[in-house]
PDB file of N, CA and C in Angstrom:
ATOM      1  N   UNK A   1      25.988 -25.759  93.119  1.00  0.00           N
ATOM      2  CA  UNK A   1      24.576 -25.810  93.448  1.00  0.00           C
ATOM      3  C   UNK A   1      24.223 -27.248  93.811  1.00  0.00           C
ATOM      4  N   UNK A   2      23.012 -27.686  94.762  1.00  0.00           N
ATOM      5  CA  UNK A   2      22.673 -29.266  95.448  1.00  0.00           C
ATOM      6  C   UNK A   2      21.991 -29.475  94.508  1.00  0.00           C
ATOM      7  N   UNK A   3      21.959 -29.584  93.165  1.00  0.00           N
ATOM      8  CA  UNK A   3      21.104 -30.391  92.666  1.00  0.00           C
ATOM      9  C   UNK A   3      20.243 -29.451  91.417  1.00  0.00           C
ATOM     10  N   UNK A   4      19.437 -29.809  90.248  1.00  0.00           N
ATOM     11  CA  UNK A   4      18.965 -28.849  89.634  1.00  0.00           C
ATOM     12  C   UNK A   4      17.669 -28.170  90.215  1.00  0.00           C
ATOM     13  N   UNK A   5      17.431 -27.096  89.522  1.00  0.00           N
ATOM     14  CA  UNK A   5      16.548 -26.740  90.151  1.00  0.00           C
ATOM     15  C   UNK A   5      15.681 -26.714  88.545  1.00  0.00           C
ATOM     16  N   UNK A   6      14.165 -27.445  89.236  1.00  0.00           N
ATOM     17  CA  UNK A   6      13.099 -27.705  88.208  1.00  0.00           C
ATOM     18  C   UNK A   6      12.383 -26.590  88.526  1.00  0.00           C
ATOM     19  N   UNK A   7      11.109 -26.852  87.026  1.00  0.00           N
ATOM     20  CA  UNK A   7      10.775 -25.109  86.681  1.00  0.00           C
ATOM     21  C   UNK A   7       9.440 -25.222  87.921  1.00  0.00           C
ATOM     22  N   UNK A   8       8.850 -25.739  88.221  1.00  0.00           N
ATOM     23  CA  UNK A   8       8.021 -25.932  89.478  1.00  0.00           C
ATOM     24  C   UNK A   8       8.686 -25.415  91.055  1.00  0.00           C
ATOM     25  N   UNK A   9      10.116 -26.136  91.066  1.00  0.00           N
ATOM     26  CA  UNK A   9      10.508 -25.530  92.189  1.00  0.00           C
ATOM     27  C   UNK A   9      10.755 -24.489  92.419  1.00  0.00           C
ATOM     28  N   UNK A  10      11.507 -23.682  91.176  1.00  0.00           N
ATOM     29  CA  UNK A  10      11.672 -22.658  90.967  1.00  0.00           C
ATOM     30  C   UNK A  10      10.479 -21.118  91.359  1.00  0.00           C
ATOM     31  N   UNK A  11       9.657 -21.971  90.498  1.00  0.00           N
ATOM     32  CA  UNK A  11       7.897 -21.387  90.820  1.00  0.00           C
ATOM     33  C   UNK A  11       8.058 -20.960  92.633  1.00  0.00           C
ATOM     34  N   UNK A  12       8.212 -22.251  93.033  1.00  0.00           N
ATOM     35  CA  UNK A  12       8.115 -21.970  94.699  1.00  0.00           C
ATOM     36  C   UNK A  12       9.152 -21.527  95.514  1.00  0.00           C
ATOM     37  N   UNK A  13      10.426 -21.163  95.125  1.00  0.00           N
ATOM     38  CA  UNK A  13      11.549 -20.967  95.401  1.00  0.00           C
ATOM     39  C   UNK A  13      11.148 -19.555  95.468  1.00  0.00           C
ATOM     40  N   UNK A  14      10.641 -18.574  94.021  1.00  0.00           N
ATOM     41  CA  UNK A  14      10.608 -17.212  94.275  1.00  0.00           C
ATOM     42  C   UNK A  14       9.667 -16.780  94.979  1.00  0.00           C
ATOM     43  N   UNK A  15       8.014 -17.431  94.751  1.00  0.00           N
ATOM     44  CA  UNK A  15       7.028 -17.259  95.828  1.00  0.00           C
ATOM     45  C   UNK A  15       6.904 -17.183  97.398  1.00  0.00           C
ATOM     46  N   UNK A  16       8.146 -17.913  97.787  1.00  0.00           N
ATOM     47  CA  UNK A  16       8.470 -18.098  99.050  1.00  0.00           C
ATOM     48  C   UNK A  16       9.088 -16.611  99.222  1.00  0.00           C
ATOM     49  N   UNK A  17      10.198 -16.106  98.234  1.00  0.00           N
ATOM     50  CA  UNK A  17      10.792 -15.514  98.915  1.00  0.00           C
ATOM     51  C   UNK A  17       9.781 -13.960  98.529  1.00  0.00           C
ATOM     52  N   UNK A  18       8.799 -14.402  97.580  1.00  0.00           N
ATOM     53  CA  UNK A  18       8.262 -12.522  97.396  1.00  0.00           C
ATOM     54  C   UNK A  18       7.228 -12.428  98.740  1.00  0.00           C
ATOM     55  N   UNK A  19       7.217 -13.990  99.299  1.00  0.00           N
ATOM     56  CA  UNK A  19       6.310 -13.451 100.820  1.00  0.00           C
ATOM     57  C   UNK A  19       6.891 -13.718 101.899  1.00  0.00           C
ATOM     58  N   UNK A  20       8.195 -13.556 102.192  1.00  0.00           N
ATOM     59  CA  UNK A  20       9.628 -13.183 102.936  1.00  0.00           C
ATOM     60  C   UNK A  20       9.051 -14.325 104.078  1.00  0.00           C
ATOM     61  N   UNK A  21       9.052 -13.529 105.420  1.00  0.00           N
ATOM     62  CA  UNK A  21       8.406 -14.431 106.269  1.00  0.00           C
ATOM     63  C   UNK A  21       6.921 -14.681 106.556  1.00  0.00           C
ATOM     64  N   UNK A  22       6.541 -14.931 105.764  1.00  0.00           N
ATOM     65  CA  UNK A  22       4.734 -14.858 106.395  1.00  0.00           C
ATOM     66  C   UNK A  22       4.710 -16.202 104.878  1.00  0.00           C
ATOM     67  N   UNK A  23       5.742 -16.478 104.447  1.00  0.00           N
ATOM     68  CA  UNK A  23       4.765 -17.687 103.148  1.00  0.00           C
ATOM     69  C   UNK A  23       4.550 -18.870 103.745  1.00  0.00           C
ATOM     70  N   UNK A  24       3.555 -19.551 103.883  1.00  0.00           N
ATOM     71  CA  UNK A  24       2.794 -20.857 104.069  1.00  0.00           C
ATOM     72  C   UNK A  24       2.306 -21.523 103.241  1.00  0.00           C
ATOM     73  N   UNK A  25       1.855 -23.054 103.340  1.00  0.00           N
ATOM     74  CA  UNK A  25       1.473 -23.919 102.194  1.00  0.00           C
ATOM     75  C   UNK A  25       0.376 -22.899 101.404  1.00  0.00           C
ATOM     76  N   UNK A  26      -0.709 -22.266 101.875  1.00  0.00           N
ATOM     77  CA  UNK A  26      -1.958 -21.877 101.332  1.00  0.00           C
ATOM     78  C   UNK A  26      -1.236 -20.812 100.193  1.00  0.00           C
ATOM     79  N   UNK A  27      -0.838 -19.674 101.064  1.00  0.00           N
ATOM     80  CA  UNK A  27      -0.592 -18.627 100.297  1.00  0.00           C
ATOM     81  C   UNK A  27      -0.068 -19.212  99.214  1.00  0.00           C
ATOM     82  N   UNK A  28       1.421 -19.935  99.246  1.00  0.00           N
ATOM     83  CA  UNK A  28       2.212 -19.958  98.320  1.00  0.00           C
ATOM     84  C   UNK A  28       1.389 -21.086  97.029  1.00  0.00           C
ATOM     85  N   UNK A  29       0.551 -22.222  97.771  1.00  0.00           N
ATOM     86  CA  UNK A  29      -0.133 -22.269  96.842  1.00  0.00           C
ATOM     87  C   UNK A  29      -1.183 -21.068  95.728  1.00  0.00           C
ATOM     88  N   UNK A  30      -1.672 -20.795  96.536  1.00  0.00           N
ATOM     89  CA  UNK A  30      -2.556 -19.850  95.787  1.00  0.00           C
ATOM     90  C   UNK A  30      -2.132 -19.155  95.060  1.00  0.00           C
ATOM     91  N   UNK A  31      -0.756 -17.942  95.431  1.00  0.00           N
ATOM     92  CA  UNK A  31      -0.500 -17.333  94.787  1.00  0.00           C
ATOM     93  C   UNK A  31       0.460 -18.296  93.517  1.00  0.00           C
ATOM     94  N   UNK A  32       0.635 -18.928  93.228  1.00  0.00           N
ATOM     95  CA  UNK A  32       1.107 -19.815  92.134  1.00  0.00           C
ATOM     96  C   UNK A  32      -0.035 -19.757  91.105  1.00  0.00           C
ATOM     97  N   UNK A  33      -0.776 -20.210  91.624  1.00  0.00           N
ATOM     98  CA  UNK A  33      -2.626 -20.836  91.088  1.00  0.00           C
ATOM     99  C   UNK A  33      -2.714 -19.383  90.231  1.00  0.00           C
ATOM    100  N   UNK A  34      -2.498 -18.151  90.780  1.00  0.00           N
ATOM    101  CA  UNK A  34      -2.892 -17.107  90.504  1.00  0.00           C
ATOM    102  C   UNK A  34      -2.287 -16.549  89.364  1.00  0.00           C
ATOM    103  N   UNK A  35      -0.742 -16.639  89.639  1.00  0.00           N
ATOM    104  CA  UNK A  35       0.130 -15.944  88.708  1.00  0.00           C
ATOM    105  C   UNK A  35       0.409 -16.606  87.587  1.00  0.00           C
ATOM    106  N   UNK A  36       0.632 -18.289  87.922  1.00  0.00           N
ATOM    107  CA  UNK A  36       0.967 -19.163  86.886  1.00  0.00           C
ATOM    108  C   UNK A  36      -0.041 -19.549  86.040  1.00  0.00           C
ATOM    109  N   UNK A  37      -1.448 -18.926  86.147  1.00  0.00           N
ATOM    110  CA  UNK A  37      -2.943 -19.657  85.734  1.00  0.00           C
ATOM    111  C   UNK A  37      -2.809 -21.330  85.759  1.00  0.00           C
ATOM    112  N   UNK A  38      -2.550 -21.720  87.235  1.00  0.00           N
ATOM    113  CA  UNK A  38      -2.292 -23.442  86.722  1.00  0.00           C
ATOM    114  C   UNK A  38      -3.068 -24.408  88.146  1.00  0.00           C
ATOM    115  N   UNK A  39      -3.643 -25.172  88.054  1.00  0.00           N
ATOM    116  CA  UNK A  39      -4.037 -25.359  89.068  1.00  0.00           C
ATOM    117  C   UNK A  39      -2.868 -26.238  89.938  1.00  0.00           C
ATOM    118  N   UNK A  40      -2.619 -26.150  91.062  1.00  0.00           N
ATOM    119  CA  UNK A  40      -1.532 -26.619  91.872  1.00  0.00           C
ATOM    120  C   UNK A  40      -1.989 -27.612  93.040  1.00  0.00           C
ATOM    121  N   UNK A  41      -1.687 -28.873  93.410  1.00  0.00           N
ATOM    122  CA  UNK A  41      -2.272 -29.610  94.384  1.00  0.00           C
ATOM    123  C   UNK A  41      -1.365 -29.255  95.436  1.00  0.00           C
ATOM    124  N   UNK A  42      -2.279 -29.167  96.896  1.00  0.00           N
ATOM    125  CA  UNK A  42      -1.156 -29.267  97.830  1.00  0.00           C
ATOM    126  C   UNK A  42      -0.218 -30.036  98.595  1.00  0.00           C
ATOM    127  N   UNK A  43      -0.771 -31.016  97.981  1.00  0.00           N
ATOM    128  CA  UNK A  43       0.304 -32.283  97.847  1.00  0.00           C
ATOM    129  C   UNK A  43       1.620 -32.428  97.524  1.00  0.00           C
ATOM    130  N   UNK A  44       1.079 -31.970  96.136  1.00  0.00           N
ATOM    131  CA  UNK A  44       2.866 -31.779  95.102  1.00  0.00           C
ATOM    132  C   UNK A  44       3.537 -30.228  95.859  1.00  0.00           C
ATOM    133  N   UNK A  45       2.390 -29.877  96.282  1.00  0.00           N
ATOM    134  CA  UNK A  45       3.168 -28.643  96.640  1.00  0.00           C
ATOM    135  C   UNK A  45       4.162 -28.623  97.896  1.00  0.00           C
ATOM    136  N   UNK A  46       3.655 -29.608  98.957  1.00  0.00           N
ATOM    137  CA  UNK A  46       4.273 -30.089  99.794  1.00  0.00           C
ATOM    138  C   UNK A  46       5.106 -30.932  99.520  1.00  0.00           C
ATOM    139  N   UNK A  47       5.351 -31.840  98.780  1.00  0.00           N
ATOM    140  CA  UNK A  47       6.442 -32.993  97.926  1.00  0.00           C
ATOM    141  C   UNK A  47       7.691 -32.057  97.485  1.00  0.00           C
ATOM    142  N   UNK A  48       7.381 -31.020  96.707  1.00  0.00           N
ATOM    143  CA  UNK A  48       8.061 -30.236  96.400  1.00  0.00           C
ATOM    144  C   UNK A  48       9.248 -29.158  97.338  1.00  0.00           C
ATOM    145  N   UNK A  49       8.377 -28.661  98.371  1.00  0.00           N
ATOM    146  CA  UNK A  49       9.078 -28.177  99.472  1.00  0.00           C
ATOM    147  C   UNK A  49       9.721 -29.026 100.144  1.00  0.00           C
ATOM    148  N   UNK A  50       9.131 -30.517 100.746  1.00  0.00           N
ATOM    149  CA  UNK A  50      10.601 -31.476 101.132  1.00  0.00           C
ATOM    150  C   UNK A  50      11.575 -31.340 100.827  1.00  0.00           C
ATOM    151  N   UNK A  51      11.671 -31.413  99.294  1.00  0.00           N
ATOM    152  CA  UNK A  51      12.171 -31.920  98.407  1.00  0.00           C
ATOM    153  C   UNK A  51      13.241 -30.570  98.389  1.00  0.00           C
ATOM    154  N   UNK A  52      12.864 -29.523  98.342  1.00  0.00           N
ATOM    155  CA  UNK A  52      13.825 -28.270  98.575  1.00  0.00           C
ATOM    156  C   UNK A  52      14.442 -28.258  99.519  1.00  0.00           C
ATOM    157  N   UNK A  53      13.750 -28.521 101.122  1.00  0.00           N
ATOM    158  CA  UNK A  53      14.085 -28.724 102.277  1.00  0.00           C
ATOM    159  C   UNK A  53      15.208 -29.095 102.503  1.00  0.00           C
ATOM    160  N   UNK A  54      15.240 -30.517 101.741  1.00  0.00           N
ATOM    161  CA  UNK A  54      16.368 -31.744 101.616  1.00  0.00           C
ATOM    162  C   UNK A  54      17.567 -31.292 100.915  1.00  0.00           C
ATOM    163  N   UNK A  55      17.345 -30.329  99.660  1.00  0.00           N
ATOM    164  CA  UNK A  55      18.240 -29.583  98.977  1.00  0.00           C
ATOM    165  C   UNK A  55      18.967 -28.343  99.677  1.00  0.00           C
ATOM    166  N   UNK A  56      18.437 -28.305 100.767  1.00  0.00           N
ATOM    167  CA  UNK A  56      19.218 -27.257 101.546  1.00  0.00           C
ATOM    168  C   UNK A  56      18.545 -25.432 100.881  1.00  0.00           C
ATOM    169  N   UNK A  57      17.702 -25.614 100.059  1.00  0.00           N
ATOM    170  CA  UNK A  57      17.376 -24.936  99.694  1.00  0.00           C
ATOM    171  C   UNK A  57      16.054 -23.536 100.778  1.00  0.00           C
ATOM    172  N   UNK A  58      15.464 -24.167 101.603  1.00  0.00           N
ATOM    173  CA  UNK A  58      14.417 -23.861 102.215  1.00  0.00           C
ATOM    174  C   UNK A  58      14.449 -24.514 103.400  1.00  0.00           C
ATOM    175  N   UNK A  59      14.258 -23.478 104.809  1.00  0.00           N
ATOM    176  CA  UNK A  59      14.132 -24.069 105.888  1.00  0.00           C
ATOM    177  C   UNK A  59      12.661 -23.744 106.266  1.00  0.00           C
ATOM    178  N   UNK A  60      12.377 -24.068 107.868  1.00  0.00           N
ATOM    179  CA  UNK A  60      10.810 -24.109 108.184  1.00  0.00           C
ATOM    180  C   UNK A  60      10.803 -24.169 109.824  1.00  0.00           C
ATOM    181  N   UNK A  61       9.141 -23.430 109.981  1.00  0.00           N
ATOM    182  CA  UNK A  61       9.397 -23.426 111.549  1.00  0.00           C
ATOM    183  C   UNK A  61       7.836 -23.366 111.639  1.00  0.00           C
ATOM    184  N   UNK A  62       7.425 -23.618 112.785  1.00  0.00           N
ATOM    185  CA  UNK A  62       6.333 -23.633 113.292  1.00  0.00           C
ATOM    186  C   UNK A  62       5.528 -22.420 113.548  1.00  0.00           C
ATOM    187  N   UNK A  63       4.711 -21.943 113.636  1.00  0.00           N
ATOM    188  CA  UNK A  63       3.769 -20.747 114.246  1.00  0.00           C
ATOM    189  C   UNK A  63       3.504 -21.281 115.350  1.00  0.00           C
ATOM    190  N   UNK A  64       2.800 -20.211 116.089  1.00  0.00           N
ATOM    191  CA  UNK A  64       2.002 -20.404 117.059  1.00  0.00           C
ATOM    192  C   UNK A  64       0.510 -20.966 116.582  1.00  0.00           C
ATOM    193  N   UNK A  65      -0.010 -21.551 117.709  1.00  0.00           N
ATOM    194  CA  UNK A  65      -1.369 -21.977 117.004  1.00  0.00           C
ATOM    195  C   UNK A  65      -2.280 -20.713 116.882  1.00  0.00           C
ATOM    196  N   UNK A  66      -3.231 -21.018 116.029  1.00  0.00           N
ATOM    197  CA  UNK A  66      -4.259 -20.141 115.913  1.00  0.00           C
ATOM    198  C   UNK A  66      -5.790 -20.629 116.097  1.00  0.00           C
ATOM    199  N   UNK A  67      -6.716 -19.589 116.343  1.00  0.00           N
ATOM    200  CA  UNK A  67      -7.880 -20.320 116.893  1.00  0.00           C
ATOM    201  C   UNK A  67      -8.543 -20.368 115.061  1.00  0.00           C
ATOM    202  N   UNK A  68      -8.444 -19.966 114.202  1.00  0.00           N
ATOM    203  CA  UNK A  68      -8.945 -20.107 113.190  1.00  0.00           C
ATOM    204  C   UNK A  68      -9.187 -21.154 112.301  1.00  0.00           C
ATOM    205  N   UNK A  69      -7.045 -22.244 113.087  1.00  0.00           N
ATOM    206  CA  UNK A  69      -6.950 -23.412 112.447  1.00  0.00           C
ATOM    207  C   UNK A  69      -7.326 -24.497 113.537  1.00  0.00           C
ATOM    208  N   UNK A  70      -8.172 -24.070 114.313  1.00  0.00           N
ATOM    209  CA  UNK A  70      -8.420 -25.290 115.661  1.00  0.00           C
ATOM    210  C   UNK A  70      -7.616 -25.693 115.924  1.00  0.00           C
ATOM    211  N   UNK A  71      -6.664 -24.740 116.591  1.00  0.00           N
ATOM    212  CA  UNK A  71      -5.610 -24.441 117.170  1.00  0.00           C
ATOM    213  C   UNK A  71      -4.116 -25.186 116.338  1.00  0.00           C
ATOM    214  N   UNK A  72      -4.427 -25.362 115.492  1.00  0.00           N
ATOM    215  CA  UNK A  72      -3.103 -26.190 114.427  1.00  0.00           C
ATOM    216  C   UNK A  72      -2.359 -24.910 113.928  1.00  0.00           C
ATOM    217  N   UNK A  73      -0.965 -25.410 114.339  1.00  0.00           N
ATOM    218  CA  UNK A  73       0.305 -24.380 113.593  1.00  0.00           C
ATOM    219  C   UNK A  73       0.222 -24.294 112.740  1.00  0.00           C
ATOM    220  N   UNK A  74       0.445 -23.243 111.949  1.00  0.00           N
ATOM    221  CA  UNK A  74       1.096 -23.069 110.809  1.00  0.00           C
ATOM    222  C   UNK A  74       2.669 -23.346 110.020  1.00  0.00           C
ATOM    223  N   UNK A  75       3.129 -24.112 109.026  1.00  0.00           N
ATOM    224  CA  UNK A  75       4.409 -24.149 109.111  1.00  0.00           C
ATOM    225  C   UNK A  75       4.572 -23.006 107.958  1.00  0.00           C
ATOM    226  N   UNK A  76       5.773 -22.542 108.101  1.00  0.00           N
ATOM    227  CA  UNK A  76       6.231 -20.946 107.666  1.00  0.00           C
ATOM    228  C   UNK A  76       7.256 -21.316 106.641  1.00  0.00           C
ATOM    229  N   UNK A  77       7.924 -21.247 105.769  1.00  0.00           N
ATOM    230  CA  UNK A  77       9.030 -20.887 105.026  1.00  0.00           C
ATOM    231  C   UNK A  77       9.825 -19.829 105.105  1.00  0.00           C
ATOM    232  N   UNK A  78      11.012 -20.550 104.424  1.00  0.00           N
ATOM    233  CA  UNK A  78      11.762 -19.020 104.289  1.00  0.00           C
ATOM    234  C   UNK A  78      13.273 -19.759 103.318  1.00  0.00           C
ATOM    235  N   UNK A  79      13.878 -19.245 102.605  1.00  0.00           N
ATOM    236  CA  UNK A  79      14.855 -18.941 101.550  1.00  0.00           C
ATOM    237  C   UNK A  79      15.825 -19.716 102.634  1.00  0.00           C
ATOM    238  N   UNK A  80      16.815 -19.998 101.731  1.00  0.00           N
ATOM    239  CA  UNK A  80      18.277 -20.366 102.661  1.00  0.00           C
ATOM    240  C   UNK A  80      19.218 -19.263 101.836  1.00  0.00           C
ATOM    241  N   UNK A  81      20.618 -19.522 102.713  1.00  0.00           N
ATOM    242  CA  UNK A  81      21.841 -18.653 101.266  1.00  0.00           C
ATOM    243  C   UNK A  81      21.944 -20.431 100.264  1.00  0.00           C
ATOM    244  N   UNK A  82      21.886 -20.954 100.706  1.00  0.00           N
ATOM    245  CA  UNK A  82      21.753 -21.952  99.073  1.00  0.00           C
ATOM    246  C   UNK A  82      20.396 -21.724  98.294  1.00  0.00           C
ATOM    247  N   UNK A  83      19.478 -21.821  98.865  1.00  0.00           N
ATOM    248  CA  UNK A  83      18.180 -21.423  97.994  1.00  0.00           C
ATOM    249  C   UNK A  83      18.758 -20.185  97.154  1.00  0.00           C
ATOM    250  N   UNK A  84      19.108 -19.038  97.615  1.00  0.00           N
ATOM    251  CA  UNK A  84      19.027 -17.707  96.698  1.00  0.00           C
ATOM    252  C   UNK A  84      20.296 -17.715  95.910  1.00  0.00           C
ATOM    253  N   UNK A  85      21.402 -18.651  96.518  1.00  0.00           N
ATOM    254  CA  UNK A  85      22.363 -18.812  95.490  1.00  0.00           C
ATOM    255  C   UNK A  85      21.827 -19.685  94.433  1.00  0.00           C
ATOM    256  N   UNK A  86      20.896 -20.993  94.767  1.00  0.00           N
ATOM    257  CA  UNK A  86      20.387 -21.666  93.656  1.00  0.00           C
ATOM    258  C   UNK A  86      19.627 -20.845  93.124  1.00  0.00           C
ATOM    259  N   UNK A  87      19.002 -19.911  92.660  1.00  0.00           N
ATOM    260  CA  UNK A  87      18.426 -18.929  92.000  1.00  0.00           C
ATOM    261  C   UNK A  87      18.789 -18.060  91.304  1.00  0.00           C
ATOM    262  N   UNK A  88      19.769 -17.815  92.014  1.00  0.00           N
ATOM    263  CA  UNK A  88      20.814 -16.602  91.091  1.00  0.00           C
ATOM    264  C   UNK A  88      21.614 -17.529  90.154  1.00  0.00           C
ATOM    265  N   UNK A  89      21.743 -18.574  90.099  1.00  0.00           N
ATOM    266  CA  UNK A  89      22.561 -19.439  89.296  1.00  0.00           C
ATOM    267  C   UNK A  89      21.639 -19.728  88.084  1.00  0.00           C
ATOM    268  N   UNK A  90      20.033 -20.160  88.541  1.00  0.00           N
ATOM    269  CA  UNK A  90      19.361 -20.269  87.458  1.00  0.00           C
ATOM    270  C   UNK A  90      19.294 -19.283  86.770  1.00  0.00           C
ATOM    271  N   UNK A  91      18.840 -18.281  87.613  1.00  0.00           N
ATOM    272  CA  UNK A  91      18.381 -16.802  86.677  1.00  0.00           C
ATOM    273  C   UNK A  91      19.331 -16.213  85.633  1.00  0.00           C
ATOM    274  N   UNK A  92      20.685 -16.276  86.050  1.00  0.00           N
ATOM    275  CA  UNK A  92      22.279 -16.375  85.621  1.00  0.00           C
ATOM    276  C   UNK A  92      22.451 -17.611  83.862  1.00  0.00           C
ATOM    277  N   UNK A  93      21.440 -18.325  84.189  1.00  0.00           N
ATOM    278  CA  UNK A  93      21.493 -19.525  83.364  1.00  0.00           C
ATOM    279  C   UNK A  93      20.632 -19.296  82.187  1.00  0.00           C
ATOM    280  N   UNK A  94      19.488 -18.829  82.591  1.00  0.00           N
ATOM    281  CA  UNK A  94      18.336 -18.633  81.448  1.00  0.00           C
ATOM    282  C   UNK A  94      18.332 -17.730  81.169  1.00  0.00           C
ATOM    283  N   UNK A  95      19.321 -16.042  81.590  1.00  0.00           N
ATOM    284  CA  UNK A  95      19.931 -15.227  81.030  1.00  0.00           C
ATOM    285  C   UNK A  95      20.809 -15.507  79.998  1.00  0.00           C
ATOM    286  N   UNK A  96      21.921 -16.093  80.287  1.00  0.00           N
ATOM    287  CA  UNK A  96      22.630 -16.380  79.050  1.00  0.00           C
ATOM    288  C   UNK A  96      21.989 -17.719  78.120  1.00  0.00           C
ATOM    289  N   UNK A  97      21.204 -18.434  78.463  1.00  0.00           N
ATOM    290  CA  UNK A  97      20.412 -18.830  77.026  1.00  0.00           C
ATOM    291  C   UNK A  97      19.579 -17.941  76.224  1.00  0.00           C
ATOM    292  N   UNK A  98      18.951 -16.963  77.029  1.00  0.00           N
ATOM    293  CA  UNK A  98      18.187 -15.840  76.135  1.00  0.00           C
ATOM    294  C   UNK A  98      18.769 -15.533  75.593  1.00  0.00           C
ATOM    295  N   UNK A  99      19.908 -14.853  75.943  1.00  0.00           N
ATOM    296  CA  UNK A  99      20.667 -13.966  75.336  1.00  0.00           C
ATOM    297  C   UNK A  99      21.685 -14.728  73.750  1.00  0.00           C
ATOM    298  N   UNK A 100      21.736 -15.915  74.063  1.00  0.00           N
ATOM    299  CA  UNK A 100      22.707 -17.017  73.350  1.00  0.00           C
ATOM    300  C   UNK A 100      21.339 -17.046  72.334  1.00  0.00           C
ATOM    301  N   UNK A 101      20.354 -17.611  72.553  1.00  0.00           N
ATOM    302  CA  UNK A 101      19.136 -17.634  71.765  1.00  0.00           C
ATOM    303  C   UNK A 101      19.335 -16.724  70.226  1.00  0.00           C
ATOM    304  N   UNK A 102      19.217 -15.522  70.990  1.00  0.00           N
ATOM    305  CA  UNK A 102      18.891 -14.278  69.864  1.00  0.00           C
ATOM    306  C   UNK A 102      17.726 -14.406  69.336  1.00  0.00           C
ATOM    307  N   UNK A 103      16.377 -15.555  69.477  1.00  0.00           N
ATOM    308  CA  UNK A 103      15.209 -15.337  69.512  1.00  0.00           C
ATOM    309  C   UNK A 103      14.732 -13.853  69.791  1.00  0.00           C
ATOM    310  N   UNK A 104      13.413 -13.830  68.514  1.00  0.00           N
ATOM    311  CA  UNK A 104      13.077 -12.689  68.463  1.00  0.00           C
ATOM    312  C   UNK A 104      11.659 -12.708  68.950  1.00  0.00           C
ATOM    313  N   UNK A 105      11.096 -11.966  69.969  1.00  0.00           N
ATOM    314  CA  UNK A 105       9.942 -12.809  70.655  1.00  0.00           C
ATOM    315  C   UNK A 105       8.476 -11.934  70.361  1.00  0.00           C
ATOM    316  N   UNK A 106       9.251 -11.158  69.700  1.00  0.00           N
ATOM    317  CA  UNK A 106       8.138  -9.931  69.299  1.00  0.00           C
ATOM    318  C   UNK A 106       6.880 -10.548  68.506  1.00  0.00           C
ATOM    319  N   UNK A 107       6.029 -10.278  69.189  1.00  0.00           N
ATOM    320  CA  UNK A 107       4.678 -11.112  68.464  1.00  0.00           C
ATOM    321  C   UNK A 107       3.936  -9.798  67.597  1.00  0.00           C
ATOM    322  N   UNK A 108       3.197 -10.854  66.968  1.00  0.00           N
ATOM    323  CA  UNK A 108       2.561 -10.555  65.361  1.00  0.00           C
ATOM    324  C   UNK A 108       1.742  -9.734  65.920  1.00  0.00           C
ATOM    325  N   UNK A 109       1.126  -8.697  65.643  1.00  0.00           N
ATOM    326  CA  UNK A 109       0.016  -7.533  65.844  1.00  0.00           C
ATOM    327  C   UNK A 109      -1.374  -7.998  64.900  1.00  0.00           C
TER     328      UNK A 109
END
């Protein structure tokens, strides 16, 4: 794997891929904001995707313009085979710590 993968990237690693080709800065922000209850800047959020970019993890392409964004592209995401191999490695990883754990997570009633 290029490098670890942090629990933030991770965040954006699967978001990207549960909105296949159509994820963009907004969505994938938002839907983070949404699921994670956390507020997310789009800053870091963009720092972050470089930062995957660079990891070979996530590539990117332009849209066509739209008249909605006064005529500004959209840039698009999408998974690499290293991104989803870096994923399956994590997921692979914090499986066998759960499981190594034997934590009992059952909460108090």
């Amino acid at each position: 794997m290029k490098g670890f993968i942090g629990e933030f990237e991770e965040l954006v690693l699967l978001t990207i891929a549960s909105f296949g080709d159509q994820a963009y800065g907004v969505i994938i922000k938002d839907d983070i904001e949404r699921r994670a209850n956390r507020s997310v800047s789009i800053g870091a959020l963009h720092s972050t995707i470089t930062r995957l970019e660079e990891k070979g993890f996530v590539k990117s392409w332009l849209g066509e313009p739209t008249e909605e964004r006064g005529g500004r592209r959209k840039r698009y995401f999408e998974l690499t085979q290293t991104g989803k191999a870096g994923l399956h490695q994590m997921k692979n990883l914090r499986d066998e710590l759960w499981k190594a754990s034997g934590i009992n997570l059952e909460l108090a009633k």
